[in-house]
N, C-alpha and C. Protein backbone atom coordinates (compact mmCIF):
# COMPACT_ATOMS: atom_id res chain seq x y z
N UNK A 1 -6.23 -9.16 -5.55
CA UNK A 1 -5.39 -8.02 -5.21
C UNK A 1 -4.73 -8.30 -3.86
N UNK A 2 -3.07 -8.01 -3.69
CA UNK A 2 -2.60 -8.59 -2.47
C UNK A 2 -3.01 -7.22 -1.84
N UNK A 3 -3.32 -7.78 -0.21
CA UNK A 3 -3.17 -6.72 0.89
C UNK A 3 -2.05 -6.01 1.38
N UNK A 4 -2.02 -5.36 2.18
CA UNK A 4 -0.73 -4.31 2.32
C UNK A 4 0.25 -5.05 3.06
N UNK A 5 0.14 -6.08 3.94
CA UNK A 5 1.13 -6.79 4.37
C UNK A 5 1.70 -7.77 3.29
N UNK A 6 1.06 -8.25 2.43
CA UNK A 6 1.87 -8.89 1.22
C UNK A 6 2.48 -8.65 0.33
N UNK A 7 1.74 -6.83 0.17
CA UNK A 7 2.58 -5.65 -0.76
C UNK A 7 3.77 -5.66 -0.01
N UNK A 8 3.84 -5.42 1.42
CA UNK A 8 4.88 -5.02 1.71
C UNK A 8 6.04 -6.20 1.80
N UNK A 9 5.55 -7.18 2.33
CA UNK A 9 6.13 -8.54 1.99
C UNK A 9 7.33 -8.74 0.46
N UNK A 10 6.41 -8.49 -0.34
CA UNK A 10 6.85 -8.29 -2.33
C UNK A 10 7.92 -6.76 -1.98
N UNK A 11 7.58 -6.08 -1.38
CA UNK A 11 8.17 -5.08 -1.67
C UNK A 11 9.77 -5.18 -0.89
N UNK A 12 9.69 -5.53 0.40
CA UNK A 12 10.99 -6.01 1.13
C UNK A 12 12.16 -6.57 0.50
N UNK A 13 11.34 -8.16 -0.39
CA UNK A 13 12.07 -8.57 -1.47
C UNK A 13 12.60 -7.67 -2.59
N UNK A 14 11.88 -7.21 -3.18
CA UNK A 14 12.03 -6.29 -4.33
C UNK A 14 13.52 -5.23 -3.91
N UNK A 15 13.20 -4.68 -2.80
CA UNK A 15 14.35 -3.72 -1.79
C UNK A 15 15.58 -4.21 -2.09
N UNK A 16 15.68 -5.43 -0.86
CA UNK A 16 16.92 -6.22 -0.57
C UNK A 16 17.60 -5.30 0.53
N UNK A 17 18.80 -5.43 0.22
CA UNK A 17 19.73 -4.36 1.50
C UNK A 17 19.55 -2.86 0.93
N UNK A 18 19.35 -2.53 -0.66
CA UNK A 18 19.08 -1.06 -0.98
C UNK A 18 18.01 -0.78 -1.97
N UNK A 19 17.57 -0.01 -2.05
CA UNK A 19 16.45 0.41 -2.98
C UNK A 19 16.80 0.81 -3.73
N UNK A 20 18.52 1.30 -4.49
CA UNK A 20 18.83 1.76 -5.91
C UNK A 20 18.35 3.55 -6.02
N UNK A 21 17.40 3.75 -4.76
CA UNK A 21 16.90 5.16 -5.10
C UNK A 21 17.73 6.38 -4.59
N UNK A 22 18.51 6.24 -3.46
CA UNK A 22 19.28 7.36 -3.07
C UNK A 22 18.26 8.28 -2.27
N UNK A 23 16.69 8.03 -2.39
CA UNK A 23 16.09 9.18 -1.28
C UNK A 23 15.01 7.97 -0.83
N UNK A 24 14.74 8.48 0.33
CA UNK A 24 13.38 7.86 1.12
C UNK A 24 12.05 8.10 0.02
N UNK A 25 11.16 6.90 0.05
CA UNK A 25 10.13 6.76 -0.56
C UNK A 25 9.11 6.31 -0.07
N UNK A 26 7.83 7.30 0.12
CA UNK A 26 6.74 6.88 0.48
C UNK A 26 5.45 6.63 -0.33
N UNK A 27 5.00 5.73 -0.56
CA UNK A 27 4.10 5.10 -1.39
C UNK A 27 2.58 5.35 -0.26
N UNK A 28 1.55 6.29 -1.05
CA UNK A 28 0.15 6.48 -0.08
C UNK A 28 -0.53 5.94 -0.87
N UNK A 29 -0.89 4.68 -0.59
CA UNK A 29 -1.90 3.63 -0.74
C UNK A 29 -3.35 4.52 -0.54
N UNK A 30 -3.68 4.85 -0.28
CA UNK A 30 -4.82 6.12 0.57
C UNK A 30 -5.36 5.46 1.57
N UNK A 31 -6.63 4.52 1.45
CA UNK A 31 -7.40 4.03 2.57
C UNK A 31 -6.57 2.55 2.69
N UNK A 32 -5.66 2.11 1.79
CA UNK A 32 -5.24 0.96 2.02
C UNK A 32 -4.12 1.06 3.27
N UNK A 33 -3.21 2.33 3.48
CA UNK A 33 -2.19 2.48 4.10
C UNK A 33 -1.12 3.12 3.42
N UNK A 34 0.03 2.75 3.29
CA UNK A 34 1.39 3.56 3.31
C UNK A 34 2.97 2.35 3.22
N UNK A 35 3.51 2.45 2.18
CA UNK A 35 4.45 1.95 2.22
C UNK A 35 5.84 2.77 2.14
N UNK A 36 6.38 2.97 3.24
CA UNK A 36 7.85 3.57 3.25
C UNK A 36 9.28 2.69 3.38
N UNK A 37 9.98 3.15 2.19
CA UNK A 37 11.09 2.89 1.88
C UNK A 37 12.33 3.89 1.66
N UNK A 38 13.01 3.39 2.95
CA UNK A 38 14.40 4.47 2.86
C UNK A 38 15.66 3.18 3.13
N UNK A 39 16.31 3.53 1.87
CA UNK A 39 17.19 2.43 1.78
C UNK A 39 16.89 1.21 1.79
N UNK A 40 17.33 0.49 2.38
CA UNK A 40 16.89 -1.20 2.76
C UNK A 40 15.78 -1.59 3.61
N UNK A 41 15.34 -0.43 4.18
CA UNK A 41 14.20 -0.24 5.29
C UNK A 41 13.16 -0.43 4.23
N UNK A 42 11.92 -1.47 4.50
CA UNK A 42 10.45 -1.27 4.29
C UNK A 42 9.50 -1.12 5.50
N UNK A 43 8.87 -0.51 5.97
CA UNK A 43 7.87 -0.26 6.71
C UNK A 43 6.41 -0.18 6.00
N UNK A 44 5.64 -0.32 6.95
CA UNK A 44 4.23 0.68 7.13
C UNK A 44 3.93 2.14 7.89
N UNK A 45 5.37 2.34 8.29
CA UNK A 45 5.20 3.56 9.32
C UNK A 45 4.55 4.89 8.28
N UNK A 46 4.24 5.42 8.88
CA UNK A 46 3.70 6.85 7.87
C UNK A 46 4.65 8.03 8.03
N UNK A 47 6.09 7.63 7.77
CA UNK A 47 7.11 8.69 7.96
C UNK A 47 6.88 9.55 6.84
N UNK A 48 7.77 10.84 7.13
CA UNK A 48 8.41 11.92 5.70
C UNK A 48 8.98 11.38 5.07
N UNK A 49 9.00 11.63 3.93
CA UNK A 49 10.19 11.00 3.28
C UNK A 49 10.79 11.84 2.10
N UNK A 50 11.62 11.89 1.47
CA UNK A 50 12.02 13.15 0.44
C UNK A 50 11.00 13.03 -0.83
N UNK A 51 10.08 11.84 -1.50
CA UNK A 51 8.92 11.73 -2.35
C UNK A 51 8.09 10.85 -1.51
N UNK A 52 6.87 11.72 -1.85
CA UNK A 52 5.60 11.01 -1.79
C UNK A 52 5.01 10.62 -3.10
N UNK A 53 4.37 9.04 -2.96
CA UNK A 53 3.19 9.27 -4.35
C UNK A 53 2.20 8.66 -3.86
N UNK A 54 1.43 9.41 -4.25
CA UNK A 54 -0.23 9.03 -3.75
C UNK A 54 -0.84 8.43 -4.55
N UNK A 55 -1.34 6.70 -4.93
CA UNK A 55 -2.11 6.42 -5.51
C UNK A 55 -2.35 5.62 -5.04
N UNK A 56 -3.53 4.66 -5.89
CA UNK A 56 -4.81 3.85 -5.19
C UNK A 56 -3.41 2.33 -5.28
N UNK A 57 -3.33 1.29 -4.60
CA UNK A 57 -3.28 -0.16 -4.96
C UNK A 57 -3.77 -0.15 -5.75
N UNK A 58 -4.51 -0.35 -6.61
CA UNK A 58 -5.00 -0.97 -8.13
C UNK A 58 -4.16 0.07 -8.99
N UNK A 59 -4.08 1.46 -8.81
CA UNK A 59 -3.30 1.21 -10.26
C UNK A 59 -1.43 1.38 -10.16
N UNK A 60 -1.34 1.35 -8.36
CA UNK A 60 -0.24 0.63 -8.65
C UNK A 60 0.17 -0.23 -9.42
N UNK A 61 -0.44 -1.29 -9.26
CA UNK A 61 -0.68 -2.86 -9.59
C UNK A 61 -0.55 -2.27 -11.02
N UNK A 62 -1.14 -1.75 -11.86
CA UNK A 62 -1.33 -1.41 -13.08
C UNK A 62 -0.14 -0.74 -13.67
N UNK A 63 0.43 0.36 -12.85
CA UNK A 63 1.76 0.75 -13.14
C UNK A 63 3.21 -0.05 -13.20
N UNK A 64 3.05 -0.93 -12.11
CA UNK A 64 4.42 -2.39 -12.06
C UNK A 64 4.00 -3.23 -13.28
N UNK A 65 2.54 -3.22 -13.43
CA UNK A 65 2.35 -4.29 -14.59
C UNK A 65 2.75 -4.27 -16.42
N UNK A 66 2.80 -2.27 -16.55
CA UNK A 66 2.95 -1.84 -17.48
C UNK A 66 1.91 -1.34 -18.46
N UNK A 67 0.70 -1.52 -17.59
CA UNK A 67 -0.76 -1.12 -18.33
C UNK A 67 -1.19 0.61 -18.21
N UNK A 68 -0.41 1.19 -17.10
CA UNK A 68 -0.72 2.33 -16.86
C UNK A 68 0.91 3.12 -16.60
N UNK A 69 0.63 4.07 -17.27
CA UNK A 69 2.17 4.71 -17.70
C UNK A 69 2.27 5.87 -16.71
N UNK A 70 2.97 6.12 -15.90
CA UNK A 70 3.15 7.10 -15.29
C UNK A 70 2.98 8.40 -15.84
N UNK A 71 3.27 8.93 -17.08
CA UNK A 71 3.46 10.16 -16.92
C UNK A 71 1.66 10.48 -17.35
N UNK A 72 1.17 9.43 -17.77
CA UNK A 72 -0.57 9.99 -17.74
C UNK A 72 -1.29 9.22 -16.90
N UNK A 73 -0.70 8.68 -15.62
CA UNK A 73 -1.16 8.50 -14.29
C UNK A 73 -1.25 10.05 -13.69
N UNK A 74 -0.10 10.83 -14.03
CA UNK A 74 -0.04 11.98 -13.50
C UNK A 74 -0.89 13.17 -14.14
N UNK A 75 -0.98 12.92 -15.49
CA UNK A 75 -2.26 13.86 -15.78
C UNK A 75 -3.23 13.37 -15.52
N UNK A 76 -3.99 12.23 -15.85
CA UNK A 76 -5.55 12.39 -15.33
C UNK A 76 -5.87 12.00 -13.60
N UNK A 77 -4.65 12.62 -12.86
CA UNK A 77 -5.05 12.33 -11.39
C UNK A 77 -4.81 10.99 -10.83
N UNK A 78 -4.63 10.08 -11.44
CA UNK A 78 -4.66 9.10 -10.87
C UNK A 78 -3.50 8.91 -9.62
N UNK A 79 -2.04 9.61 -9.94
CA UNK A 79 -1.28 9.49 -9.62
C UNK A 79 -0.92 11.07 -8.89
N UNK A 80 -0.18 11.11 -7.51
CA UNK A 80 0.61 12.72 -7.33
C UNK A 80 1.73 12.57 -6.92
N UNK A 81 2.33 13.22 -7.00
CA UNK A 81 3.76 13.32 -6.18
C UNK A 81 4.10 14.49 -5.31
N UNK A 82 4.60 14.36 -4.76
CA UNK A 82 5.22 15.65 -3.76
C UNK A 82 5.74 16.47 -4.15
N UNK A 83 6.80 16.08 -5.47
CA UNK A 83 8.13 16.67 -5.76
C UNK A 83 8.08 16.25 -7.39
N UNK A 84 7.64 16.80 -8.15
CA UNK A 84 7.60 16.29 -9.97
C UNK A 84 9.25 16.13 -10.08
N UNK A 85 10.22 17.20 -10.06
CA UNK A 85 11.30 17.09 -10.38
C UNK A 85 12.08 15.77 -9.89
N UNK A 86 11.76 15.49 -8.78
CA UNK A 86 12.62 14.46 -7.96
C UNK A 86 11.93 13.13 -8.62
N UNK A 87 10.91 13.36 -8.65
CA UNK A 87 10.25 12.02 -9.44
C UNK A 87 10.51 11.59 -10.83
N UNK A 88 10.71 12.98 -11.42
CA UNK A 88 11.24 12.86 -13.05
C UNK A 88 13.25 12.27 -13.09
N UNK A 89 14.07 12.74 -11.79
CA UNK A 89 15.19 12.43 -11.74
C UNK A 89 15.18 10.80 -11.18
N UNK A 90 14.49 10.67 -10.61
CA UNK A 90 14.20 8.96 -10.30
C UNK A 90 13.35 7.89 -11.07
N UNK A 91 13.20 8.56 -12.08
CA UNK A 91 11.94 7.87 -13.28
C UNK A 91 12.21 6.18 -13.50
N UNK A 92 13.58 6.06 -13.82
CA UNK A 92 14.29 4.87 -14.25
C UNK A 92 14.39 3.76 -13.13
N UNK A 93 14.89 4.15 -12.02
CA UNK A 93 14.94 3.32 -11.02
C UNK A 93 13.71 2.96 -10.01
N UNK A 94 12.99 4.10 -10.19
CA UNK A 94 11.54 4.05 -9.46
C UNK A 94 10.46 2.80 -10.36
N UNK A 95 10.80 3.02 -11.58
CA UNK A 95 10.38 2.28 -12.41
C UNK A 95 10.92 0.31 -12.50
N UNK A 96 12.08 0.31 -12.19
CA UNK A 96 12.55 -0.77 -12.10
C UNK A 96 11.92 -1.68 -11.22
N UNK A 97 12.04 -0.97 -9.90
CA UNK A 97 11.99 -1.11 -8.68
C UNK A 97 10.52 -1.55 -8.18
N UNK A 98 9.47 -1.08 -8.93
CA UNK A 98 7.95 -1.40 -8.63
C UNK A 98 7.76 -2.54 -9.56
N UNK A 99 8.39 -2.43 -10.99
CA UNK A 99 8.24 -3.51 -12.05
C UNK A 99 8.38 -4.93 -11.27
N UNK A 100 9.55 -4.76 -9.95
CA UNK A 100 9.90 -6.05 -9.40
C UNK A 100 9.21 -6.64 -8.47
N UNK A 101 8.57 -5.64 -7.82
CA UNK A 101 7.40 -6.16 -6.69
C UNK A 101 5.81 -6.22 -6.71
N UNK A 102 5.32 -5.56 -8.22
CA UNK A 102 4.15 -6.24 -8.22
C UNK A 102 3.96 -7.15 -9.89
């Protein structure tokens, strides 16, 4: 399992100059940390951002991989969001976008 500097490493790439998403995105790793992405920006900072999703690294990893499906990440807990609607209007590109970095 990569650590959060190599996530974020994969994820920079994955970015490029834009993220395709149109809003700031914060990824809560929980005890692992925090990956924020607004626009072309990747950090570790623990900013606001217009979505949060809270899940573990592993089933990130599981969600980019295609083993774990978002919308029943979100029923049995595994997964939260800040904002369901904003997450359901970004489904496609949010989806792209993780497919590429893990």
């Amino acid at each position: 399992m990569p650590t959060l500097e190599e996530l974020t490493t994969q994820v920079r790439a994955a970015v490029g100059a834009d993220s395709g998403l149109g809003k700031s995105l914060k990824l809560n790793l929980k005890s692992d940390g925090v990956i924020f992405i607004d626009g072309g920006t990747v950090s570790n900072e623990d900013l606001p951002a217009d979505l949060t999703i809270t899940i573990s690294l592993e089933n990130l990893l599981a969600l980019g991989a295609g083993t774990l499906k978002p919308a029943y990440a979100l029923m049995v807990g595994k997964m939260r969001c800040s904002d369901m609607g904003l997450l359901m209007s970004l489904e496609e590109p949010l989806t792209a976008l993780i497919s590429r970095f893990v």
